[in-house]
C-alpha atoms as a PDB file:
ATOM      1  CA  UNK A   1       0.000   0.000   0.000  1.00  0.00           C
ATOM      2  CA  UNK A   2       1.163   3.409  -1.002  1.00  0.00           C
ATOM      3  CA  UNK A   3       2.261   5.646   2.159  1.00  0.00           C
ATOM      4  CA  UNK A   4       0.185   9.217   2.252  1.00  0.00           C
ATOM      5  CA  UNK A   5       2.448  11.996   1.871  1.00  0.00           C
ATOM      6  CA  UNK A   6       3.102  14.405   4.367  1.00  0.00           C
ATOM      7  CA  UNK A   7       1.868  18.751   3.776  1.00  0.00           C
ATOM      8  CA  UNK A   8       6.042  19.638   3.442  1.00  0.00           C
ATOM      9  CA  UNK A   9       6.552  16.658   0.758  1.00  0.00           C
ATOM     10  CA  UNK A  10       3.779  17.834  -0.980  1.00  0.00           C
ATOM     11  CA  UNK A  11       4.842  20.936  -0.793  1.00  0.00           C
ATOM     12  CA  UNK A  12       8.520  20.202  -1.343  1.00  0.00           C
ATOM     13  CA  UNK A  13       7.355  17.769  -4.943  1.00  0.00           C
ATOM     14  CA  UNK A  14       5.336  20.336  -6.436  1.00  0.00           C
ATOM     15  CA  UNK A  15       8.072  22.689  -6.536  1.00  0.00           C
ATOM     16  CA  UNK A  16       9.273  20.388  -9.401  1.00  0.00           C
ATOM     17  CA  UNK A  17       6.187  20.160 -11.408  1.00  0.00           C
ATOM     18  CA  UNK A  18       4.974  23.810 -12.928  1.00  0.00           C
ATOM     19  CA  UNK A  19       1.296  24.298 -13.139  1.00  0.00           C
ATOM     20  CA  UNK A  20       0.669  21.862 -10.852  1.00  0.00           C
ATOM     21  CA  UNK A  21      -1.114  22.877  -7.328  1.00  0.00           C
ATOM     22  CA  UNK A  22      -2.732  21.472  -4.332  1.00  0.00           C
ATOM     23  CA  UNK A  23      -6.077  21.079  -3.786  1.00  0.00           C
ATOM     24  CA  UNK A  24      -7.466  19.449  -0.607  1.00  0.00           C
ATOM     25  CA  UNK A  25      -6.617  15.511  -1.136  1.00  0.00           C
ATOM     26  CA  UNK A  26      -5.306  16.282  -4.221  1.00  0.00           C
ATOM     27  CA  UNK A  27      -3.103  17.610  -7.363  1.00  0.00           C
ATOM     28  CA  UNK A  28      -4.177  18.982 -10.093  1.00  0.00           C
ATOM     29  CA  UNK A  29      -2.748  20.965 -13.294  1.00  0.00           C
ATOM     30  CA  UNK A  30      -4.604  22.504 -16.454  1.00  0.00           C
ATOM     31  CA  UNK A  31      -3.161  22.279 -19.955  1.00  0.00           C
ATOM     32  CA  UNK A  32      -3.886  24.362 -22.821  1.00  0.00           C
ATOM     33  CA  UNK A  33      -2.873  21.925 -26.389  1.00  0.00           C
ATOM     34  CA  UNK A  34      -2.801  23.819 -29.415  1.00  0.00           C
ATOM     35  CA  UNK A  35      -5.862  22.490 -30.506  1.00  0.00           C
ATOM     36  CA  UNK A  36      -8.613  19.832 -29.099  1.00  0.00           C
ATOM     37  CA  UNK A  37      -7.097  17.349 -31.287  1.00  0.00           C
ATOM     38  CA  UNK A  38      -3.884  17.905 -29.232  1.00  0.00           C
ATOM     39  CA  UNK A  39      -5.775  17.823 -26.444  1.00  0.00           C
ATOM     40  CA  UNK A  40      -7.441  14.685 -27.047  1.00  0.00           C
ATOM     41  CA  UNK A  41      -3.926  13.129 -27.702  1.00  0.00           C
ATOM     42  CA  UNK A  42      -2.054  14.350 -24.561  1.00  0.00           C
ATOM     43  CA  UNK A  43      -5.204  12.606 -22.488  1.00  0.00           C
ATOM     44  CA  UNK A  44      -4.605   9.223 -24.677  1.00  0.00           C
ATOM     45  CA  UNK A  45      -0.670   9.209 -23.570  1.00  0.00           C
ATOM     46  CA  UNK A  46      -1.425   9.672 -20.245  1.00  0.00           C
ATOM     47  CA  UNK A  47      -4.385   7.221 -20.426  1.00  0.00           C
ATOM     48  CA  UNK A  48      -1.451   4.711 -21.550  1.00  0.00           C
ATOM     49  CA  UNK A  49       0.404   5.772 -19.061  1.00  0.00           C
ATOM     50  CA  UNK A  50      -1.911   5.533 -15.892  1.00  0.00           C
ATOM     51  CA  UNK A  51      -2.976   2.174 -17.259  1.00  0.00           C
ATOM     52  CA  UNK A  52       0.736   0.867 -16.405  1.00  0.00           C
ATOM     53  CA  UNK A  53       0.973   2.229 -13.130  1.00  0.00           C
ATOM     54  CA  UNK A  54      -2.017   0.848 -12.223  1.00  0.00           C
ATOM     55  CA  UNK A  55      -3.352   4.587 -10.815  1.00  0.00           C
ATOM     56  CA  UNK A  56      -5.555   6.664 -12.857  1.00  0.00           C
ATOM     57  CA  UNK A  57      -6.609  10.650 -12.825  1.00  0.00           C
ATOM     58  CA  UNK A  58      -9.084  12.739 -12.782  1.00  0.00           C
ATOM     59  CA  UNK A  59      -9.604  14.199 -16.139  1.00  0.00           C
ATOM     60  CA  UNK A  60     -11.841  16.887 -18.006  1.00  0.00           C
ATOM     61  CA  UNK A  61     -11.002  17.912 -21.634  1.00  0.00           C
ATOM     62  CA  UNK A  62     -13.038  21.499 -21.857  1.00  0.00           C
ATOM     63  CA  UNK A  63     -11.840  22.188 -26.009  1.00  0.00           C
ATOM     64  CA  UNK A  64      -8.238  22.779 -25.974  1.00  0.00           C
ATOM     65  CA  UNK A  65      -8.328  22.787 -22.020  1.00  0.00           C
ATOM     66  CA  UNK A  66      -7.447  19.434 -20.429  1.00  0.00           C
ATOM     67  CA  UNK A  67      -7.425  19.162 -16.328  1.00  0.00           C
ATOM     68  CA  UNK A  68      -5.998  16.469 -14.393  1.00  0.00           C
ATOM     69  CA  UNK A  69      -6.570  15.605 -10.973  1.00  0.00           C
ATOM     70  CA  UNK A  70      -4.338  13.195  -9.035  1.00  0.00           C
ATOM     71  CA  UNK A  71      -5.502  11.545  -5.903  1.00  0.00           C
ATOM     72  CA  UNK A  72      -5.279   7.861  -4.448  1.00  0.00           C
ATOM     73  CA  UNK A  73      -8.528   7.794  -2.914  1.00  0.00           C
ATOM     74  CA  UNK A  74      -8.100   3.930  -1.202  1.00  0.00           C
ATOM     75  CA  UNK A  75      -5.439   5.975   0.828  1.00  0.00           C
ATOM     76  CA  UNK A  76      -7.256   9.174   0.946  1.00  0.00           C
ATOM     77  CA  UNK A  77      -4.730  11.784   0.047  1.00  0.00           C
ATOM     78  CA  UNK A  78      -1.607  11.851  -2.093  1.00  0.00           C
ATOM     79  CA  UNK A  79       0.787   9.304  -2.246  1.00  0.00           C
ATOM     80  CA  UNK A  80       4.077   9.404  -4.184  1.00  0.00           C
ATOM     81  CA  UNK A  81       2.222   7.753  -7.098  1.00  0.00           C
ATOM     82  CA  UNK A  82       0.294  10.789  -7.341  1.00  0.00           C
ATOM     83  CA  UNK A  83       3.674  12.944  -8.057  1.00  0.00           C
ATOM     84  CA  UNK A  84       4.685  10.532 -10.568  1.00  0.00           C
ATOM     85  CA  UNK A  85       1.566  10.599 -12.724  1.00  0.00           C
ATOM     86  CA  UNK A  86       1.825  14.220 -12.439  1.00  0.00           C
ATOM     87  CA  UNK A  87       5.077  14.290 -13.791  1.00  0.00           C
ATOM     88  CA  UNK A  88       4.362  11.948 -16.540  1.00  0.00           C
ATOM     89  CA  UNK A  89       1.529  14.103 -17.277  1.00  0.00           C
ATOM     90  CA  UNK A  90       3.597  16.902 -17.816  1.00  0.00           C
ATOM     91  CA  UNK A  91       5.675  14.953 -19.712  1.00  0.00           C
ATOM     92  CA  UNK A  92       3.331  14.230 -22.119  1.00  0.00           C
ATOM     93  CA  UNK A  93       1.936  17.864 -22.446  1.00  0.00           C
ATOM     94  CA  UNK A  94       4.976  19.242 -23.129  1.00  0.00           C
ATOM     95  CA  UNK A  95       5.312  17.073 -25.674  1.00  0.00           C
ATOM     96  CA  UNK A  96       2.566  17.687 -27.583  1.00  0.00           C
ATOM     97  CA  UNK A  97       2.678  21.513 -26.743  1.00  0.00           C
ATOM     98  CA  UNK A  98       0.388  22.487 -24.203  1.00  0.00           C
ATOM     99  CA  UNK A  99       1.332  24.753 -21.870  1.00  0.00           C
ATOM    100  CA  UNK A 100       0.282  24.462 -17.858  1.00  0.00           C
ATOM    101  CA  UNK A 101      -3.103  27.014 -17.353  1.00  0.00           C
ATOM    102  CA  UNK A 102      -2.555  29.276 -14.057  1.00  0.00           C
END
């Protein structure tokens, strides 16, 4: 079972991920693509993704908007999977060439 994070790790692991920010329980980042095809695409490599870790996010595709919300809810906060997601989400969106929202 995934340990829950404590408030300065969280704080400490978002300093490396950009456009990501706490909410509550959670993580969560908003990507502009270039287009909602792009958009579309960035949420299919990270669908890929989350299906091989086993751990799967939150995620609402508004046009070229995308959101992502990491949580591990059987813990009930954020783990250290939750940071890795996040990073390969970014990952993925800067590939495609969306930049983080906010």
């Amino acid at each position: 079972m995934p340990r829950l994070l404590d408030d300065e790790e969280i704080e400490r692991q978002l300093r490396d991920l950009p456009g990501w920010r706490r909410d509550g329980e959670a993580i969560t980042a908003a990507y502009e693509a270039p287009d909602f095809l792009a958009g579309v695409r960035i949420v299919d490599e990270v669908a890929l993704e989350a299906e091989g870790m086993d751990h799967h996010p939150d995620i609402d595709i508004r046009w070229r908007t995308v959101t992502f919300t990491c949580s591990t809810h059987s813990e009930g906060g954020l783990t250290q999977l939750d940071v890795e997601l996040a990073h390969r989400i970014s990952e993925a969106a800067a590939r495609l060439k969306a930049q983080p929202r906010g």
